[in-house]
C-alpha atoms as a PDB file:
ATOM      1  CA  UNK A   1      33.254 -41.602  19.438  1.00  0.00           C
ATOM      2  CA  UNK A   2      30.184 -39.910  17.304  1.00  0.00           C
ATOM      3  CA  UNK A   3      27.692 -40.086  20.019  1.00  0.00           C
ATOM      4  CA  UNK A   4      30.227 -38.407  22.269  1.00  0.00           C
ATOM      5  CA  UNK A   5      31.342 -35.908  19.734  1.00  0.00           C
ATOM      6  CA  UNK A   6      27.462 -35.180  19.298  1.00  0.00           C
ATOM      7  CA  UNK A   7      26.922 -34.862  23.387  1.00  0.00           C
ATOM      8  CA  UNK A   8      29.562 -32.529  23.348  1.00  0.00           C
ATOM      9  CA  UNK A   9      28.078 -30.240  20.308  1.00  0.00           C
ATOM     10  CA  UNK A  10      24.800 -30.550  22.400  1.00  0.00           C
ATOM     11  CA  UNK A  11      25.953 -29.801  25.409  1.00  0.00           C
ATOM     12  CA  UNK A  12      27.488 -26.717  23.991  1.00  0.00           C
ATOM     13  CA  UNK A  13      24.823 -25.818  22.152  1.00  0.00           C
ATOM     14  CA  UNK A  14      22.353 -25.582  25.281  1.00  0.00           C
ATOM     15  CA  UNK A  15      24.616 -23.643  27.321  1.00  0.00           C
ATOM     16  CA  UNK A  16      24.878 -21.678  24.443  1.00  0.00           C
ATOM     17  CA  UNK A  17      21.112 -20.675  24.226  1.00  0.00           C
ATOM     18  CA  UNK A  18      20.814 -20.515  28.091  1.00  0.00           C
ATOM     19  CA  UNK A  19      23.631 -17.344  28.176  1.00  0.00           C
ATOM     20  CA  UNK A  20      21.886 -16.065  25.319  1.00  0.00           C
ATOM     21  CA  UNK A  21      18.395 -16.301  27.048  1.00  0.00           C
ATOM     22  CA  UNK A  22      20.149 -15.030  29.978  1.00  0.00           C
ATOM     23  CA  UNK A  23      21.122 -12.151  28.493  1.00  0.00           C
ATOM     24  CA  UNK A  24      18.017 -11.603  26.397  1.00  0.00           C
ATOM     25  CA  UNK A  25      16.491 -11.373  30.298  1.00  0.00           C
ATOM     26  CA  UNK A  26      19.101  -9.942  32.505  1.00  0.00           C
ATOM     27  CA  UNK A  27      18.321  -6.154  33.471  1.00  0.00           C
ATOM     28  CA  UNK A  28      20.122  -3.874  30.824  1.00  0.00           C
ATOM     29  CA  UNK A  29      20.143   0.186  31.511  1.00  0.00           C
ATOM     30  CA  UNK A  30      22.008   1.473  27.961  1.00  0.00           C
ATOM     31  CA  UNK A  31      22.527   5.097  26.623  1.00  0.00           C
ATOM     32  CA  UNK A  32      20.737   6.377  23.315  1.00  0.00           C
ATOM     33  CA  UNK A  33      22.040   9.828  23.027  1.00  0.00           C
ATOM     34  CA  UNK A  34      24.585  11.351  23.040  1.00  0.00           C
ATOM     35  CA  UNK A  35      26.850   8.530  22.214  1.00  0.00           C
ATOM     36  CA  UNK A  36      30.707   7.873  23.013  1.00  0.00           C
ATOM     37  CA  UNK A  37      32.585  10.076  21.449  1.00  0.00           C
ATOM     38  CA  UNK A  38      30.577  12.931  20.877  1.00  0.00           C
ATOM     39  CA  UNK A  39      30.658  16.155  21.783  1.00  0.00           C
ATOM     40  CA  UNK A  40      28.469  18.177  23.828  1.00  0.00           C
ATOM     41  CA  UNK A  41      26.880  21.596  25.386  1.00  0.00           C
ATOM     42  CA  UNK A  42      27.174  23.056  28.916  1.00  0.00           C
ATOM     43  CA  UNK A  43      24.176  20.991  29.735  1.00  0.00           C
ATOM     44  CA  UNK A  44      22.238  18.772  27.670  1.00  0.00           C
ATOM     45  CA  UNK A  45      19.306  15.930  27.382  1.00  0.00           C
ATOM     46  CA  UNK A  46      20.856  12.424  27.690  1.00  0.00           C
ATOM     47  CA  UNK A  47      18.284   9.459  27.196  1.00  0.00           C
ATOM     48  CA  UNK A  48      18.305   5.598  27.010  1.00  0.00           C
ATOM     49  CA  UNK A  49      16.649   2.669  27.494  1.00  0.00           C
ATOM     50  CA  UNK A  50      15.978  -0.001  29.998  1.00  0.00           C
ATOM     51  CA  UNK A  51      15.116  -3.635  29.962  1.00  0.00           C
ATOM     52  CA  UNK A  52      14.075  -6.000  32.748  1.00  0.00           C
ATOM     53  CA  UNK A  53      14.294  -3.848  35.788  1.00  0.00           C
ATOM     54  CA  UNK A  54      13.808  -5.514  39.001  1.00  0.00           C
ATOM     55  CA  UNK A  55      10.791  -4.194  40.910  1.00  0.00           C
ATOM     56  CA  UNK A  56      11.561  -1.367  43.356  1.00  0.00           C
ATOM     57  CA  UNK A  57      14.405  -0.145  41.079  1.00  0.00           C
ATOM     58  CA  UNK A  58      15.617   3.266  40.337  1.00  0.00           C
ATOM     59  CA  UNK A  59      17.621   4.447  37.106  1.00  0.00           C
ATOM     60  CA  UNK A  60      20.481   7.201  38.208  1.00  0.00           C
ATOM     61  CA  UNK A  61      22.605   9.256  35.916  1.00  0.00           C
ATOM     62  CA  UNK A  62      26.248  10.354  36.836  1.00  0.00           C
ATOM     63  CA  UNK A  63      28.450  12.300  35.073  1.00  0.00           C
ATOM     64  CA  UNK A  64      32.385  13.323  35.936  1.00  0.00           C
ATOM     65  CA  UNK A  65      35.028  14.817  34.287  1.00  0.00           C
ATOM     66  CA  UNK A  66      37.114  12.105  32.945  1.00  0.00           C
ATOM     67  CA  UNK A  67      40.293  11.302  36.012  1.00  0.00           C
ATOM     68  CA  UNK A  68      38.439  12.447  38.390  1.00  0.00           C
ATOM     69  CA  UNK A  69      37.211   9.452  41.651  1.00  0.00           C
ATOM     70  CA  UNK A  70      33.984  11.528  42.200  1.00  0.00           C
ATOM     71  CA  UNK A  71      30.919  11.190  40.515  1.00  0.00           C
ATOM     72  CA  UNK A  72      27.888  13.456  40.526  1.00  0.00           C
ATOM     73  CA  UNK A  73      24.070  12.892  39.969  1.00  0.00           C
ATOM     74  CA  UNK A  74      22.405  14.412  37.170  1.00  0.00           C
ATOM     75  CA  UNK A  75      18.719  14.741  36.696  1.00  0.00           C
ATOM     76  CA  UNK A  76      17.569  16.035  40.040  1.00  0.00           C
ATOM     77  CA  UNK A  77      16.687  12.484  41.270  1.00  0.00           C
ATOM     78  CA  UNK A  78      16.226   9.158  39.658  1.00  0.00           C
ATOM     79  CA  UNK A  79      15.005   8.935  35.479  1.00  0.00           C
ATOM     80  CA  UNK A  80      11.139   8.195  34.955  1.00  0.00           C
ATOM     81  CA  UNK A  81      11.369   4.733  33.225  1.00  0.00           C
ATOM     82  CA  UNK A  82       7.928   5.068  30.873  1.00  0.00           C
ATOM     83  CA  UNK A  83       7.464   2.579  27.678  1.00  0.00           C
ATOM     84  CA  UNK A  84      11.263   1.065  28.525  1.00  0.00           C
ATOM     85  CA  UNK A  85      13.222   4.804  27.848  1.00  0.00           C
ATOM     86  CA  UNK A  86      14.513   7.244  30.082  1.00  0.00           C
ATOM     87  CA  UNK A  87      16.070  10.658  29.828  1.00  0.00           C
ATOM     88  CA  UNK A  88      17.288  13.374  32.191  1.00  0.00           C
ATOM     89  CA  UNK A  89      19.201  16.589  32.158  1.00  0.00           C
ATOM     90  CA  UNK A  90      23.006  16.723  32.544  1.00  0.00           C
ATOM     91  CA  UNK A  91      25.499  19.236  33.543  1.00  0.00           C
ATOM     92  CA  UNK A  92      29.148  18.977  32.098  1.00  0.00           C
ATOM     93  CA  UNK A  93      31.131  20.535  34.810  1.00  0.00           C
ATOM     94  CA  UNK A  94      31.761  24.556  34.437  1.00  0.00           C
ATOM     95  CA  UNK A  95      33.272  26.822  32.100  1.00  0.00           C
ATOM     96  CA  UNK A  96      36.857  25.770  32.929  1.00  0.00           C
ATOM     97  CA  UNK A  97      36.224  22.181  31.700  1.00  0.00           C
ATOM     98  CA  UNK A  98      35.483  23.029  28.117  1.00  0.00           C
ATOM     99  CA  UNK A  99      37.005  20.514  25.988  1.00  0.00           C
ATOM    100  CA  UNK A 100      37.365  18.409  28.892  1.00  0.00           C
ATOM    101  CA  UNK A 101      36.257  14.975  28.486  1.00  0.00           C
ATOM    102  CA  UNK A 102      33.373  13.515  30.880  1.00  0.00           C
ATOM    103  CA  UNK A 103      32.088   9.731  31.257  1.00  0.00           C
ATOM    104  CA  UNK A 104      28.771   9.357  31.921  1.00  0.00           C
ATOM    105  CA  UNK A 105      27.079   6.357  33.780  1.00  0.00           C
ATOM    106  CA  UNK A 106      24.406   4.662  34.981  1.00  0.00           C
ATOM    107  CA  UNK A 107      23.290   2.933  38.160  1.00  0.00           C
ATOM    108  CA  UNK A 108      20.597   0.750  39.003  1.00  0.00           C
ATOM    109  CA  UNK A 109      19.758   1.321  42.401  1.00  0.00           C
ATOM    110  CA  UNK A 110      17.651  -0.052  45.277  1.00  0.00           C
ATOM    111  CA  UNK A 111      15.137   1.759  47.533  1.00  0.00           C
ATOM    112  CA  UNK A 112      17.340   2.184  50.061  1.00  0.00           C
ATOM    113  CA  UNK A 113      20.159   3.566  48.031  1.00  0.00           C
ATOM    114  CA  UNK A 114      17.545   5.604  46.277  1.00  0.00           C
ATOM    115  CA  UNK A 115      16.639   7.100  49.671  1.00  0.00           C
ATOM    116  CA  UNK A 116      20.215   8.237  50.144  1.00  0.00           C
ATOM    117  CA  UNK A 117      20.284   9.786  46.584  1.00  0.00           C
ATOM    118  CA  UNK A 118      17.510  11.593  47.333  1.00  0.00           C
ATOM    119  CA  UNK A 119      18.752  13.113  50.191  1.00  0.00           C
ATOM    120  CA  UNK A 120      21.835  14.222  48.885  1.00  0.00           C
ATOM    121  CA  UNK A 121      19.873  15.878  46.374  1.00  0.00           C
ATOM    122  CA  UNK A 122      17.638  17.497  49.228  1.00  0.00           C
ATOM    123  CA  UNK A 123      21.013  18.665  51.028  1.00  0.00           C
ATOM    124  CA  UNK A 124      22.462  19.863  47.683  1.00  0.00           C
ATOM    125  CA  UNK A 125      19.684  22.082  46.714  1.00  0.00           C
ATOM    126  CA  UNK A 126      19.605  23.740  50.416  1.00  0.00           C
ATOM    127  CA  UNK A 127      23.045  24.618  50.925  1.00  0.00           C
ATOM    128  CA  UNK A 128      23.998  25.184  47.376  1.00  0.00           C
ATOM    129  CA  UNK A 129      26.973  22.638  48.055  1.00  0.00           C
ATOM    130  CA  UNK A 130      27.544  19.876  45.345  1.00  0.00           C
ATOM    131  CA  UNK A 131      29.821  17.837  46.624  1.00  0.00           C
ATOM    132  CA  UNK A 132      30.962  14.746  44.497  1.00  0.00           C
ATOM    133  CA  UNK A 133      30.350  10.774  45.873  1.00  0.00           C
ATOM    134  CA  UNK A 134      31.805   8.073  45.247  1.00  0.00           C
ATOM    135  CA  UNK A 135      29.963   5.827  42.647  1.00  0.00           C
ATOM    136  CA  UNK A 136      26.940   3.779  44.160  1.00  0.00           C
ATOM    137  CA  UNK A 137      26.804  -0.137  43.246  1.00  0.00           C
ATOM    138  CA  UNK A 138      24.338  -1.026  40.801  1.00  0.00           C
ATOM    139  CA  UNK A 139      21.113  -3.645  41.770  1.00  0.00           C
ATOM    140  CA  UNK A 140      23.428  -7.013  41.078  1.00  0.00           C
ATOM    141  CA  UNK A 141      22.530  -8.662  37.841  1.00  0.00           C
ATOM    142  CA  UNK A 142      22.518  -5.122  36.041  1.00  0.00           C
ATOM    143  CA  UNK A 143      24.284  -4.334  33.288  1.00  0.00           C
ATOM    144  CA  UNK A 144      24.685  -0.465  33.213  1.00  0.00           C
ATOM    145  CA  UNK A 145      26.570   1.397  30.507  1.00  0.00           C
ATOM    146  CA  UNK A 146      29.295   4.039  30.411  1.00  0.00           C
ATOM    147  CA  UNK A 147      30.019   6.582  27.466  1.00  0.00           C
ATOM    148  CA  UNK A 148      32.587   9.319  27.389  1.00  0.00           C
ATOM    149  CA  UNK A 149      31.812  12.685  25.896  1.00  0.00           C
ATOM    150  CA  UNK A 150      33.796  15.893  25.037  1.00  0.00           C
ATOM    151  CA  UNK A 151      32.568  19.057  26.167  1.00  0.00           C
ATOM    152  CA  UNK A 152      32.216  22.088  23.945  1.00  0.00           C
ATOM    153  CA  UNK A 153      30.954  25.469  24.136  1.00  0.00           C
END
């Protein structure tokens, strides 16, 4: 009954570590500033760090007013990744959304989803037409994180 008893602790205790280890290796995109709850400009830096990215992938910011199924990217393209930190400009909506809450995100994406970003961008910045998009899925095996923010002035 001990040895078993002590099998089982083991056994625990290794898959234990492995998750841990797992985790401690698994790709991780998080936010450093702002943070949940705070409250922000019109437009503002937003930065953060990365962990473990798998080769070929590209950090993207999005940003929508809290309720709303659309999402749009911030930053002008994909966040430079130098030293494990990123940052890039975002937009809180327009004047009529002061006080209006907004979640932020972030997606790890592939070349070929990065490709499509870009051309979005590309499109935006000729006709002057934003539209929103729905949310692209994230490089599997990343963790990305999600704040929500209050816009002021």
């Amino acid at each position: 009954m001990i040895v078993r008893t002590v099998t089982m602790i083991l056994l625990a205790a290794s898959l234990w570590t492995g998750a841990a280890q797992d985790k401690n290796n698994s790709c991780n995109v998080n936010f450093t500033t702002p943070q949940s709850g705070d409250r922000v400009a019109a437009e503002g830096d937003v930065s953060g760090s990365a962990k473990n990215l798998p080769p070929g992938a590209h950090i993207w910011v999005f940003a929508h007013r809290r309720g709303l199924g659309l999402w749009w990217p911030q930053g002008g393209g994909s966040a430079k990744v130098r030293e494990g930190k990123w940052r890039v400009v975002v937009t809180y909506g327009q004047n009529r959304d002061l006080g209006s809450e907004f979640e932020l995100t972030t997606a790890v994406l592939a070349d070929a989803d990065d490709s499509d970003m870009n051309n979005w961008i590309k499109r935006a910045e000729e006709t002057g037409q934003y539209p929103g998009i729905r949310l692209p899925a994230s490089v599997q095996g990343c963790m990305t994180d999600t704040i929500i923010v209050t816009r002021e002035r």
